[in-house]
N, C-alpha and C. Protein backbone atom coordinates (compact mmCIF):
# COMPACT_ATOMS: atom_id res chain seq x y z
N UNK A 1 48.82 -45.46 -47.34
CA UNK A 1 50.05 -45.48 -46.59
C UNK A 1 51.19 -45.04 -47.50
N UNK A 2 52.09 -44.20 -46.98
CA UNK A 2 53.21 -43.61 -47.81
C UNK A 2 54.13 -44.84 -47.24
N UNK A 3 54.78 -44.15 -48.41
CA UNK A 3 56.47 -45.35 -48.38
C UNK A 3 57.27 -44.97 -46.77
N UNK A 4 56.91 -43.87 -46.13
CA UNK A 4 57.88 -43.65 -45.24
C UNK A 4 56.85 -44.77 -44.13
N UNK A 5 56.06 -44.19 -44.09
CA UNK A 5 55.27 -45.33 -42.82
C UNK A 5 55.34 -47.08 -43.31
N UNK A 6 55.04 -47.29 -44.14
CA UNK A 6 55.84 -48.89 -44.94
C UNK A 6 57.18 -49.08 -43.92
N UNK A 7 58.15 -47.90 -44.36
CA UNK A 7 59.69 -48.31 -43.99
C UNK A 7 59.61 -48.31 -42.64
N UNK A 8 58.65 -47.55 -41.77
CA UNK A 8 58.86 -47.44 -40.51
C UNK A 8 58.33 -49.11 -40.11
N UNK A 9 57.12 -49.02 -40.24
CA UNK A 9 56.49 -50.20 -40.05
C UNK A 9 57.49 -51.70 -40.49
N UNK A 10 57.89 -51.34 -41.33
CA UNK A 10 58.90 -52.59 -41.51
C UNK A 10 59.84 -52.59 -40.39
N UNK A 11 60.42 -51.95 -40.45
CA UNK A 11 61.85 -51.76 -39.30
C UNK A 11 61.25 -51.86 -37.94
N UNK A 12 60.08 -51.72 -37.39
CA UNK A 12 59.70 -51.86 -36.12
C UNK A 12 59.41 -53.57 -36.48
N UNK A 13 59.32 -53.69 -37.39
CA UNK A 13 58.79 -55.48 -37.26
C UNK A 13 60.14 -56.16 -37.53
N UNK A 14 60.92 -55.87 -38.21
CA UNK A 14 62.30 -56.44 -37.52
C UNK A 14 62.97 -56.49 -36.31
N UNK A 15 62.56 -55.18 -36.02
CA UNK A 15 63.12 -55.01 -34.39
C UNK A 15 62.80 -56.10 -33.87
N UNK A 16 61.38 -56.21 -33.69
CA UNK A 16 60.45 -57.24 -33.16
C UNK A 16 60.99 -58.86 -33.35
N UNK A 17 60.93 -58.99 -34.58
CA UNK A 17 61.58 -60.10 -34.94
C UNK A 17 62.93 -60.68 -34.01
N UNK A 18 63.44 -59.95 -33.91
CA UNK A 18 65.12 -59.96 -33.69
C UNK A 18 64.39 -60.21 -31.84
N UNK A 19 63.91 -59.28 -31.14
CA UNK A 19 63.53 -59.66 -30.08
C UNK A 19 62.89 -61.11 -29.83
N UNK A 20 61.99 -61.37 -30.97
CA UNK A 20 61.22 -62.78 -30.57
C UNK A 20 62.54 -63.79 -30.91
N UNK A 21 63.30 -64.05 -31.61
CA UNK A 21 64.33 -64.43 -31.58
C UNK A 21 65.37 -64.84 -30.66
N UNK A 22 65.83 -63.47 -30.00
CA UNK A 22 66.35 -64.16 -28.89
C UNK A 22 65.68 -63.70 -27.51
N UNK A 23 64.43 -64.08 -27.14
CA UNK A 23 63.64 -64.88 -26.68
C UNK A 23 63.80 -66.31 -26.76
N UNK A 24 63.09 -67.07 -27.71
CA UNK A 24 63.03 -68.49 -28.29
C UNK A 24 64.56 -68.97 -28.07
N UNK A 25 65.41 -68.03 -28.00
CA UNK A 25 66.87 -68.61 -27.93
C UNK A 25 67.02 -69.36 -26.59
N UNK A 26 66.54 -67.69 -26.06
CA UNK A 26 66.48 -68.13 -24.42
C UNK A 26 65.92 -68.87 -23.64
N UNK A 27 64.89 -69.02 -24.25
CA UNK A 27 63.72 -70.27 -23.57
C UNK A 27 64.30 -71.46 -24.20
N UNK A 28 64.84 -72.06 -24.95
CA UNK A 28 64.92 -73.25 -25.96
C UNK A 28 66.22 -73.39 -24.82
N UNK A 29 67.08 -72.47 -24.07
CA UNK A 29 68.21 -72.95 -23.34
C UNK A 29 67.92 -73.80 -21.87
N UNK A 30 66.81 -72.78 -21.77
CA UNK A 30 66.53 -72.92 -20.39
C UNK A 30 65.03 -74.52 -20.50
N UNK A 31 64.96 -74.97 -21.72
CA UNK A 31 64.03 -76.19 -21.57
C UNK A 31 65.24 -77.08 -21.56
N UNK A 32 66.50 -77.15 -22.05
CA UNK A 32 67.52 -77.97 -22.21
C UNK A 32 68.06 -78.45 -20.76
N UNK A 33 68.26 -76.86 -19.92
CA UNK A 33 67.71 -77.13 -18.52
C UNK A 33 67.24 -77.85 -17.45
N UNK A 34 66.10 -77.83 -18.13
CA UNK A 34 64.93 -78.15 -16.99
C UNK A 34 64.95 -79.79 -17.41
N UNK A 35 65.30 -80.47 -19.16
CA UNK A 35 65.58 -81.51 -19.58
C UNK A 35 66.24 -82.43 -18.66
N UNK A 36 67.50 -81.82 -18.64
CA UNK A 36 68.54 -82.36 -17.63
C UNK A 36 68.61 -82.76 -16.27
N UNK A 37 67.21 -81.32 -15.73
CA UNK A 37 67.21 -81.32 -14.33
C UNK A 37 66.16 -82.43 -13.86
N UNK A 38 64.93 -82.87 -15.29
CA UNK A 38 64.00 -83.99 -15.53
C UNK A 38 65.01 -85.26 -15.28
N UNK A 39 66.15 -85.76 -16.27
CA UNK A 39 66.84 -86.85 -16.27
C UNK A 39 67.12 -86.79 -14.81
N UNK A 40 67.80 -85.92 -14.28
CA UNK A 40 68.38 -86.14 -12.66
C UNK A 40 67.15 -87.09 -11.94
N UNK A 41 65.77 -86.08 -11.64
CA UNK A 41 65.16 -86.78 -11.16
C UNK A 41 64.28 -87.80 -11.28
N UNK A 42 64.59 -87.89 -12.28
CA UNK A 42 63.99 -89.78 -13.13
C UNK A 42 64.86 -90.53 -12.51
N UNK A 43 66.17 -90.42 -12.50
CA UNK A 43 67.33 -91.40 -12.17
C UNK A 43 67.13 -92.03 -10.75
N UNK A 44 66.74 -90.75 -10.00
CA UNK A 44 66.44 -90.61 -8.63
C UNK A 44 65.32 -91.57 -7.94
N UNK A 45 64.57 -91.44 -8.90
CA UNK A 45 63.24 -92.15 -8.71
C UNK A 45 63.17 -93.73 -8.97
N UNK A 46 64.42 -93.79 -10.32
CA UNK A 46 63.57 -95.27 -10.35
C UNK A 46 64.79 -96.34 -10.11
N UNK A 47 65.44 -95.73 -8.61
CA UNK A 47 66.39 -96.56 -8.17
C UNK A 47 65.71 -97.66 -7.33
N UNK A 48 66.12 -98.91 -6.95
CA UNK A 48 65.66 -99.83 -6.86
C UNK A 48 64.93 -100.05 -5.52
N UNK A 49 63.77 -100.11 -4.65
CA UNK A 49 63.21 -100.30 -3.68
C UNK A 49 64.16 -100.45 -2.47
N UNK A 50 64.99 -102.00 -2.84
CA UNK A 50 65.65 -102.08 -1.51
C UNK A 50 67.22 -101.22 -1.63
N UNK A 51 67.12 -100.15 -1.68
CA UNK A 51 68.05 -99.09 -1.89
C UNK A 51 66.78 -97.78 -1.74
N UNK A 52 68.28 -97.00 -1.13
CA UNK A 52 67.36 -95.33 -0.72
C UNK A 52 68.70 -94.81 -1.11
N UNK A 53 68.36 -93.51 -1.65
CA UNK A 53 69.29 -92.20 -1.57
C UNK A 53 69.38 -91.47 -0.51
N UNK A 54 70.54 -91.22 0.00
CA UNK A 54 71.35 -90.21 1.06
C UNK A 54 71.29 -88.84 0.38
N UNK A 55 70.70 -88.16 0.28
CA UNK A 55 70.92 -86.45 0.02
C UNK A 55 71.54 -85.47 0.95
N UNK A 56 72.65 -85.17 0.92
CA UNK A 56 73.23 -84.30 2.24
C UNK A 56 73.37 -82.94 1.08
N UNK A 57 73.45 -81.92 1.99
CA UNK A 57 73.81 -80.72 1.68
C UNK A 57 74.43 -80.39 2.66
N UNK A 58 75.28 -79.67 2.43
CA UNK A 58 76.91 -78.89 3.18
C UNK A 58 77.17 -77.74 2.67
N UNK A 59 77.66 -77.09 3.92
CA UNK A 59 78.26 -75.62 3.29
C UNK A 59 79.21 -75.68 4.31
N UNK A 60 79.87 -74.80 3.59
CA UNK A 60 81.47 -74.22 4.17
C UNK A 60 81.59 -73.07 3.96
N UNK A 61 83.16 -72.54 4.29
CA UNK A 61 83.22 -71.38 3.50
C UNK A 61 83.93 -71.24 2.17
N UNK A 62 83.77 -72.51 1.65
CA UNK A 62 83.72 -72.48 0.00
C UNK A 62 82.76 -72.39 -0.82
N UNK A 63 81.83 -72.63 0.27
CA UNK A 63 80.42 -72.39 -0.26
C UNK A 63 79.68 -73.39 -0.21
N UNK A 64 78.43 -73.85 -0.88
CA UNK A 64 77.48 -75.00 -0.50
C UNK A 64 77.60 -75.88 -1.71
N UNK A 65 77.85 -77.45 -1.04
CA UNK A 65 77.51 -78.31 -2.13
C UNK A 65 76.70 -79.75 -1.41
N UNK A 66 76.72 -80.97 -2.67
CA UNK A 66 75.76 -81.60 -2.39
C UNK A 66 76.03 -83.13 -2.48
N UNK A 67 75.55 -84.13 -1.54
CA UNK A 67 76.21 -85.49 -1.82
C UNK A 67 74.81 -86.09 -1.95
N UNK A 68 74.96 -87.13 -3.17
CA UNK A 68 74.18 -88.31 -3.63
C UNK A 68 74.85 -89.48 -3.38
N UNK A 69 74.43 -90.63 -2.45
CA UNK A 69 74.40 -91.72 -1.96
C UNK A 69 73.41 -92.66 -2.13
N UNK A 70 73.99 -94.09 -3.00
CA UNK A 70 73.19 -94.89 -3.02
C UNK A 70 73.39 -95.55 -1.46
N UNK A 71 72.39 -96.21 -0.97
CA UNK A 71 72.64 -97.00 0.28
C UNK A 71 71.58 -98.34 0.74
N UNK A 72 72.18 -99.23 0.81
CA UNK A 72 71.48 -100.36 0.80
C UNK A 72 71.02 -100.69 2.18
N UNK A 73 69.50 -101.15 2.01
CA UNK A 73 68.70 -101.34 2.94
C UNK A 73 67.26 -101.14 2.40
N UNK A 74 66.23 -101.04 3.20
CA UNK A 74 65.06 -101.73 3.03
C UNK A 74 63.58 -99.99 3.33
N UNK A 75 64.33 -99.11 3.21
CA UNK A 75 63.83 -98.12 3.50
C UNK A 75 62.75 -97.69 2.74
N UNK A 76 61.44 -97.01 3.35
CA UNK A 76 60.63 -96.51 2.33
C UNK A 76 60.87 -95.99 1.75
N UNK A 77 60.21 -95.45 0.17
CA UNK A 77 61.14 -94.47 -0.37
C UNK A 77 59.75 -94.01 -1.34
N UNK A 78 59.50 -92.41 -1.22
CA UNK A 78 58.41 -92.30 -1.58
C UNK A 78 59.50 -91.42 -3.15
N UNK A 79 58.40 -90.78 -3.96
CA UNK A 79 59.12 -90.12 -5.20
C UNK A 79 60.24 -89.06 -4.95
N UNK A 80 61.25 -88.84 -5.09
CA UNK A 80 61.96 -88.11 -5.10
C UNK A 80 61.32 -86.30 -5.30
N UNK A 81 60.36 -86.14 -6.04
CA UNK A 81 59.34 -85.07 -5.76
C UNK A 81 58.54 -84.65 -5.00
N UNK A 82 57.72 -85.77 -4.62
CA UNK A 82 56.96 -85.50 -3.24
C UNK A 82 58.29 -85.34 -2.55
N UNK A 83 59.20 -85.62 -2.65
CA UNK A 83 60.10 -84.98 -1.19
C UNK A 83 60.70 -83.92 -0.98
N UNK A 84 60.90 -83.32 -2.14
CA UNK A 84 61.21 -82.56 -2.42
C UNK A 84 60.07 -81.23 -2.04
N UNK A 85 59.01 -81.44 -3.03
CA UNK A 85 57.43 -80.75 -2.70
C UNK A 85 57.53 -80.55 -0.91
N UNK A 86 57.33 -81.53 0.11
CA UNK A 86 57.09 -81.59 1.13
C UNK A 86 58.03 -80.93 1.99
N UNK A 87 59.53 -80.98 1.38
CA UNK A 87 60.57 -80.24 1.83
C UNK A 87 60.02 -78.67 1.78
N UNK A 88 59.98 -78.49 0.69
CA UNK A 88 59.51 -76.43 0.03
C UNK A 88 58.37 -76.46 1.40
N UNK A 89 57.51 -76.88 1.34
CA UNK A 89 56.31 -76.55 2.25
C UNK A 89 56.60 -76.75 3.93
N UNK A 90 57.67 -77.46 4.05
CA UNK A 90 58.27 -77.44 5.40
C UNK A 90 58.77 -76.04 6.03
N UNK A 91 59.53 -75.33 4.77
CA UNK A 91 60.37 -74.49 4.89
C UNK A 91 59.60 -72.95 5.42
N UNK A 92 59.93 -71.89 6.26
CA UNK A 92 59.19 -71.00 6.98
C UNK A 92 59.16 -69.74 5.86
C-alpha cells in the first residue's frame, strides 16, 4: 500500500467516524426521550386503584392538546399501555 491510499483510507475512516458520532448523538437524544416518555407512563400506571385518569384530547384552531385528570372513584383501570395498545388497534 502506498502512502496515498494510507491517506485516503484514513480520511474515509474519519469521515466515518464523524458520521458514527453524530449518530450516537442522535440516538443518545432520542433514548432521553423515550426515558421521559417511560416516566410519564409509569406515573400513569401506578396511580392508586380507587382513582382513574381522565385523558381528553382537544383540538381547536390553535391546534391539539391534552388533559390529565386524576378522578376519584372506584373504576377499573387496566395499564395505561394496554390502553393505549388497544386504542392503536381500534383505529382504521
Amino acid at each position: 500500500m502506498n502512502l496515498l491510499c494510507l491517506i485516503e483510507y484514513y480520511e474515509q475512516q474519519v469521515f466515518r467516524i464523524k458520521e458514527l458520532e453524530a449518530e450516537n448523538t442522535r440516538l443518545r437524544a432520542e433514548v432521553e426521550g423515550l426515558r421521559e416518555d417511560k416516566e410519564r407512563l409509569d406515573w400513569m400506571d401506578q396511580q392508586k386503584e380507587e382513582e382513574y385518569l381522565l385523558v381528553q384530547l382537544m383540538e381547536d384552531d390553535m391546534g391539539t392538546c391534552f388533559s390529565v385528570t386524576a378522578i376519584g372513584g372506584g373504576a377499573y383501570k387496566e395499564t395505561i399501555r394496554a390502553a393505549i395498545d388497544a386504542a392503536m388497534k381500534e383505529q382504521p
